[in-house]
Protein backbone atom coordinates (compact mmCIF):
# COMPACT_ATOMS: atom_id res chain seq x y z
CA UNK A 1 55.85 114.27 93.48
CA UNK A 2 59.34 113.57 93.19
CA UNK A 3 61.17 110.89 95.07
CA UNK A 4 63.40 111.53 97.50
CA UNK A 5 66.76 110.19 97.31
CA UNK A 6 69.49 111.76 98.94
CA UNK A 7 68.65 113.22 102.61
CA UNK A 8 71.31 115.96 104.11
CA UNK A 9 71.84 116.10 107.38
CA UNK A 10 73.57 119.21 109.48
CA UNK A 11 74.61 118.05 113.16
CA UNK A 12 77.31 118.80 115.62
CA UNK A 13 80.67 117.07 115.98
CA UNK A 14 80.45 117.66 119.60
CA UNK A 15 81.12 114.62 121.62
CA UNK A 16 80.21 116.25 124.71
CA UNK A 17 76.48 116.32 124.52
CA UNK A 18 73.58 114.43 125.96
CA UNK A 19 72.77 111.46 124.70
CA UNK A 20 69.77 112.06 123.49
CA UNK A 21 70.94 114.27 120.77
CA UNK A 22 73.20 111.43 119.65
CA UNK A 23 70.67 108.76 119.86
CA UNK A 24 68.36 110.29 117.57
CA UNK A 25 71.22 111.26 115.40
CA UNK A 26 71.69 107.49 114.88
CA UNK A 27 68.03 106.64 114.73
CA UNK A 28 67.51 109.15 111.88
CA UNK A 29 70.62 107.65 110.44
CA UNK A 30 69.27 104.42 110.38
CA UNK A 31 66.26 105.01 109.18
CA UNK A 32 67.59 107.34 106.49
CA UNK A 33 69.59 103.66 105.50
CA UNK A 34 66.14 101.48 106.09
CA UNK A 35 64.63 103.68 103.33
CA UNK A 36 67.38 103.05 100.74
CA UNK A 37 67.91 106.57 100.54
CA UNK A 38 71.50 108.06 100.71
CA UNK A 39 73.07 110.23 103.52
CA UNK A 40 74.87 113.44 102.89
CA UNK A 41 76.87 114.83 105.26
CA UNK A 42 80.09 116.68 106.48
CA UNK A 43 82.01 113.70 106.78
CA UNK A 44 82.61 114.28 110.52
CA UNK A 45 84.23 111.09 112.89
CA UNK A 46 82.51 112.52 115.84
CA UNK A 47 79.25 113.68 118.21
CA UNK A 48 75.89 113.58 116.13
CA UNK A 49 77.84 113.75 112.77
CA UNK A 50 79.16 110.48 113.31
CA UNK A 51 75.76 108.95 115.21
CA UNK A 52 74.13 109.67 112.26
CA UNK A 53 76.40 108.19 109.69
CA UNK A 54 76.91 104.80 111.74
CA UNK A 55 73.59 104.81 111.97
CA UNK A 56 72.56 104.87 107.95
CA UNK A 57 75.86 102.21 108.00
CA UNK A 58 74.59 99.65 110.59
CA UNK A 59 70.83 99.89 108.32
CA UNK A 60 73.11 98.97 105.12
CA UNK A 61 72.68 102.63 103.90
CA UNK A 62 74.83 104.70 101.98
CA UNK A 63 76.80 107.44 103.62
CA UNK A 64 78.16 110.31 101.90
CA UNK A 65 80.38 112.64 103.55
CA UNK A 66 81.68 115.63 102.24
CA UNK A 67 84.71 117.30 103.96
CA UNK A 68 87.54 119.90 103.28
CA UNK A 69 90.98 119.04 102.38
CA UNK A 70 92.25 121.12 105.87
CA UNK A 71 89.55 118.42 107.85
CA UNK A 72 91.32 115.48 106.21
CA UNK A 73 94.13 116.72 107.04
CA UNK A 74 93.36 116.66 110.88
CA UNK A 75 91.88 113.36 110.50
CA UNK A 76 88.96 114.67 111.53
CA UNK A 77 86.98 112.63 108.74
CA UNK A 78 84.93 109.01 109.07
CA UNK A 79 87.05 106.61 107.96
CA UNK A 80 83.81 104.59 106.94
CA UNK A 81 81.67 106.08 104.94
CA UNK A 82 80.43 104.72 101.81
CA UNK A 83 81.99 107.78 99.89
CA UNK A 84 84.10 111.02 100.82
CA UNK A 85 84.32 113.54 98.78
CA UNK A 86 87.22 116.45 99.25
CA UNK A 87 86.26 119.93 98.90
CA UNK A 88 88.94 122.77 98.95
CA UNK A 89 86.97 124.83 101.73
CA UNK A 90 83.52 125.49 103.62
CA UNK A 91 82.31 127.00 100.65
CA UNK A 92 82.86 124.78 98.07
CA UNK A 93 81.67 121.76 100.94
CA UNK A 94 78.10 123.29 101.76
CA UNK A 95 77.48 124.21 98.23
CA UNK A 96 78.70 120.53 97.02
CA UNK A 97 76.22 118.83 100.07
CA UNK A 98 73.07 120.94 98.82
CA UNK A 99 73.85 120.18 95.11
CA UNK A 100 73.71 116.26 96.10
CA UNK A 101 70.35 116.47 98.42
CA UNK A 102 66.95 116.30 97.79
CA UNK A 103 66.36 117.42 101.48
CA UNK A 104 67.82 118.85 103.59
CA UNK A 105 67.38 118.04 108.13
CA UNK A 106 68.72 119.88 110.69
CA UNK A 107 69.67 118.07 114.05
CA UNK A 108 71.00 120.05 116.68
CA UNK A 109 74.44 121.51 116.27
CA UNK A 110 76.18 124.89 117.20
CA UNK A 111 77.08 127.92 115.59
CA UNK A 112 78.07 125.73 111.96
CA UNK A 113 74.76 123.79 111.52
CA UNK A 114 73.10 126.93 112.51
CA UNK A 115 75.46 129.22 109.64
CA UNK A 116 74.49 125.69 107.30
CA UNK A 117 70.98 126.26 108.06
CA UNK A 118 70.29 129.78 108.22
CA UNK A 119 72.18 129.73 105.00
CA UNK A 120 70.65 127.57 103.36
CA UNK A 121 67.03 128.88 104.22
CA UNK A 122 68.35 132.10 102.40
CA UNK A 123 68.91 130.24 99.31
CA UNK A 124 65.55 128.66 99.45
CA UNK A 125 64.36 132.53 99.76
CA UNK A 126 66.01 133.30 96.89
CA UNK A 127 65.05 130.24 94.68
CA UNK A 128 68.46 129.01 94.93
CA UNK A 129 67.66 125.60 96.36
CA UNK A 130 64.09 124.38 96.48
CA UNK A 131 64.20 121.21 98.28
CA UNK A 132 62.50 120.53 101.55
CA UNK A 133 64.41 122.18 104.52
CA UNK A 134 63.56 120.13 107.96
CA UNK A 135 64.27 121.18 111.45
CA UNK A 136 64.60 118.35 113.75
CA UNK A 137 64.00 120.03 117.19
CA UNK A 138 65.13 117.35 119.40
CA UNK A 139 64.60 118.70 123.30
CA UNK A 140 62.71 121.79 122.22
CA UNK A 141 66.80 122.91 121.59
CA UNK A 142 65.65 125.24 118.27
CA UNK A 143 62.94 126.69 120.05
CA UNK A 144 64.87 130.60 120.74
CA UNK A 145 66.12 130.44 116.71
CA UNK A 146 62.27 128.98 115.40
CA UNK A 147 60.75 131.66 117.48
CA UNK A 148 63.59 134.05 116.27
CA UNK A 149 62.75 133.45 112.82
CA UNK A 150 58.94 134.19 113.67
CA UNK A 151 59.92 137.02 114.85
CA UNK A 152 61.82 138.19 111.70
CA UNK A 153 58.82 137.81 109.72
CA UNK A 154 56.44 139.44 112.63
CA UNK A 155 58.98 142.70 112.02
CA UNK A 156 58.89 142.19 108.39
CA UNK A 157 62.38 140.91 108.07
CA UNK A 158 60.82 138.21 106.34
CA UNK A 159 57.92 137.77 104.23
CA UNK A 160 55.22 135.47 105.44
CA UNK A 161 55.26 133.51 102.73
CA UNK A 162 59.02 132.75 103.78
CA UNK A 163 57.07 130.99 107.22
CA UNK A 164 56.77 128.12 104.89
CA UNK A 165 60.13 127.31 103.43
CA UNK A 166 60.79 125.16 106.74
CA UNK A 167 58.91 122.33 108.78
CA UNK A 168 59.76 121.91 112.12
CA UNK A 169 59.92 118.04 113.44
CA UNK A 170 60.62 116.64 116.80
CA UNK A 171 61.44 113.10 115.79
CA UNK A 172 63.85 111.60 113.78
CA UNK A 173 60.96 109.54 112.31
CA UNK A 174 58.61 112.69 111.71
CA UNK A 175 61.62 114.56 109.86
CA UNK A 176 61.89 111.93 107.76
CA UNK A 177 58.32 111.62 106.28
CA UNK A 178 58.01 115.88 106.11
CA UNK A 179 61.28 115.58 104.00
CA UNK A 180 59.78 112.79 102.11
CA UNK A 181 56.54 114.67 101.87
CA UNK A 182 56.84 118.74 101.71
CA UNK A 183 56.77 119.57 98.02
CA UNK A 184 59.40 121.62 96.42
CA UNK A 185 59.63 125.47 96.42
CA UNK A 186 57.99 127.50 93.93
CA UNK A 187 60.64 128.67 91.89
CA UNK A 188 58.81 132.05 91.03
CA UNK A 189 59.03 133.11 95.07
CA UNK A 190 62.27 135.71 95.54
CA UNK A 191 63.11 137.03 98.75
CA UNK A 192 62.06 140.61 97.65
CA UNK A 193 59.07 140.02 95.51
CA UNK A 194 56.93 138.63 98.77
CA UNK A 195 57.56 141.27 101.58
């Protein structure tokens, strides 16, 4: 099985939520760093974005953020990180982040970590990215969307085969070792050819 290297993480820049979310934000982070694996992420200097990258910091990980010019900017970026890499939009920044993972975990977040992972579950459909896809569901919060995707594939929206291109983890610790752990995708499997 191949090693995993580089771990992506999706997460809110909300500094408003409870601190649970953040706290496990920063203990994923830091075990991410313990590991010696490296962190990708948007590059964010705030809520569970920036947990987690202090986190893989304090462990003497790396952390890779990845942020658009516009973000810069604003100033909205960690000023940091081990690296920051500049994208010219969204696009170009979600497309860059999946290139560099090896996994991919989703903390918490609003409506962009769910677009990032909802999106990038649809290129896992399509054999687009193959990599381990990880939903950390800290407080039971993904509960409505997990049970919303069931129900996608109960009304044929989805193939059930597609029930397997996620796990579903609810600690940091457990997210870590399924991203470690899941094998890649079967690049044969299309969206269409399984429904």
């Amino acid at each position: 099985m191949q090693s995993k290297k580089n771990i992506c993480v999706y997460c809110a820049s909300s500094s408003k939520v409870d601190s649970s979310y953040t706290d496990a934000a920063y203990t994923l982070g830091t075990l991410i760093g313990r590991e010696g694996m490296s962190l990708i992420t948007g590059g964010g200097c705030q809520g569970l974005m920036r947990s987690v990258e202090d986190g893989a910091l304090a462990s003497g990980g790396t952390a890779i953020g990845v942020i658009p010019q516009f973000m810069v900017e604003q100033e909205w970026h960690h000023k940091g990180l081990s690296e920051l890499r500049i994208t010219k939009d969204m696009h170009e920044r979600k497309q860059t982040m999946a290139n560099l993972s090896d996994a991919v975990i989703a903390l918490p977040g609003g409506c962009g970590t769910m677009e990032e992972l909802c999106e990038i579950i649809t290129w896992k459909q399509l054999g687009l990215y193959l990599n381990p896809i990880v939903i950390l569901n800290i407080n039971g919060y993904y509960d409505h969307l997990i049970k919303q995707f069931e129900y996608a594939i109960e009304e044929h929206f989805m193939g059930k085969i597609h029930g397997d291109i996620w796990r579903v983890a609810t600690t940091p610790a457990e997210a870590l070792q399924m991203a470690k752990e899941t094998p890649r995708w079967n690049c044969e499997v299309r969206k269409y050819a399984a429904l």
